[in-house]
Structure formats: structure tokens, C-alpha cells
C-alpha atoms as a PDB file:
ATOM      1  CA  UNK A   1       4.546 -26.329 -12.693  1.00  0.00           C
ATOM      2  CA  UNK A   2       7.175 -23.476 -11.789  1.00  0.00           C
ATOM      3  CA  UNK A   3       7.210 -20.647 -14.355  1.00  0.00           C
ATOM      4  CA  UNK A   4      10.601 -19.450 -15.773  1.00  0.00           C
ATOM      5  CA  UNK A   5      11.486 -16.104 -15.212  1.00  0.00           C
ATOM      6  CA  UNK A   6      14.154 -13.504 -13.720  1.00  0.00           C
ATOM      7  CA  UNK A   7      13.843 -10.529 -11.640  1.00  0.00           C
ATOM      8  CA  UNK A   8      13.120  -8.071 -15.002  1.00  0.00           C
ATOM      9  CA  UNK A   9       9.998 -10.577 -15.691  1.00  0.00           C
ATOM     10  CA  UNK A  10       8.969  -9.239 -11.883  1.00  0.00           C
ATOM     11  CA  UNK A  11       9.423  -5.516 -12.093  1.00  0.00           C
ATOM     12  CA  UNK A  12       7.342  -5.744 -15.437  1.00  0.00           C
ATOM     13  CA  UNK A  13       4.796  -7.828 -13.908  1.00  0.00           C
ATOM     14  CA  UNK A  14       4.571  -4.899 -11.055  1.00  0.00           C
ATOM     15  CA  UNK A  15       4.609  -1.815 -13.538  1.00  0.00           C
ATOM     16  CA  UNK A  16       1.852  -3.476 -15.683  1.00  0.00           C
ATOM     17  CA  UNK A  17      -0.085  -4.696 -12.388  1.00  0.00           C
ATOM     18  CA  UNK A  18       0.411  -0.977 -10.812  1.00  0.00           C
ATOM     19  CA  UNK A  19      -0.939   0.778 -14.465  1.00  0.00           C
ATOM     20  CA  UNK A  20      -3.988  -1.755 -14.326  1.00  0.00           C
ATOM     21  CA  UNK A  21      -4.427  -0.354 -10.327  1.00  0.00           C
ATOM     22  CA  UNK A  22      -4.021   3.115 -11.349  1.00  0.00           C
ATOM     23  CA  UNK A  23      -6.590   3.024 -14.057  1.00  0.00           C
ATOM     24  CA  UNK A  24      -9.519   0.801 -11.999  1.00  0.00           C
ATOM     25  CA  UNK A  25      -9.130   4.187  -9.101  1.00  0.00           C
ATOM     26  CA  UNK A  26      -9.285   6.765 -11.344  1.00  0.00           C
ATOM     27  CA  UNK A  27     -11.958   5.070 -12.883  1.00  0.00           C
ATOM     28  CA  UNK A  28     -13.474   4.082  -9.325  1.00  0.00           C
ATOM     29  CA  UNK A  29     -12.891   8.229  -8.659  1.00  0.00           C
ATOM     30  CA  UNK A  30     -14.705   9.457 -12.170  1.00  0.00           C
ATOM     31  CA  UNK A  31     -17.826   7.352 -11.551  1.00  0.00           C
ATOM     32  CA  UNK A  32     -18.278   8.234  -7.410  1.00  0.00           C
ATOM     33  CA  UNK A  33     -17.877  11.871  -8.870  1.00  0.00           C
ATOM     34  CA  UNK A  34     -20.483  11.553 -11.788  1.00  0.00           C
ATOM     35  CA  UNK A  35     -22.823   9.765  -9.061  1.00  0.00           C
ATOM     36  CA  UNK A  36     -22.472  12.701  -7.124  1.00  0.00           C
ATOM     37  CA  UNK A  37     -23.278  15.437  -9.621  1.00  0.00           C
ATOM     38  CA  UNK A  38     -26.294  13.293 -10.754  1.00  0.00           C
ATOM     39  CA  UNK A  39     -27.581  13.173  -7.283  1.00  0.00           C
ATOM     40  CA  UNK A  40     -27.107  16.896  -6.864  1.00  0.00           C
ATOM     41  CA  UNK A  41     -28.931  17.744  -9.838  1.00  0.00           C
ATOM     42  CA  UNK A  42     -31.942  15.048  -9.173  1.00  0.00           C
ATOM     43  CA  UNK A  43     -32.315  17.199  -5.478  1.00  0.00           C
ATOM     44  CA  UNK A  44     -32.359  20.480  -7.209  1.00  0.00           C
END
């Protein structure tokens, strides 16, 4: 079943889609930084 829609339905689809991408790597970025930290302070 096709799914009605224009060309503003798209461009929102693509700003919420890029927000969601933006989040997961900075979240991705936050938790390979804490990993790091703890691993420095476990070899001290």
C-alpha cells in the first residue's frame, strides 16, 4: 500500500531522521570517551 505524502512530508522525514543520527554519534562519542577515562584510571 503506497503512502500519501508530498515533498515537505520528505524533508521532515530527513530532518527528524538526521536529529535521531546526530544524537546516536554523540552518544556513540560520550560512551567511547567515558570507556576511555575508565580504562585510564583502572591502569593507574
Amino acid at each position: 500500500y503506497p503512502i500519501a505524502g508530498n515533498d515537505d512530508a520528505i524533508r521532515a522525514i530527513r530532518v527528524i531522521l538526521q536529529k535521531l543520527v546526530d544524537a546516536i554519534v554523540s552518544a556513540s562519542s560520550e560512551t567511547r570517551v567515558r570507556e576511555q577515562v575508565e580504562m585510564a584510571g583502572v591502569s593507574a
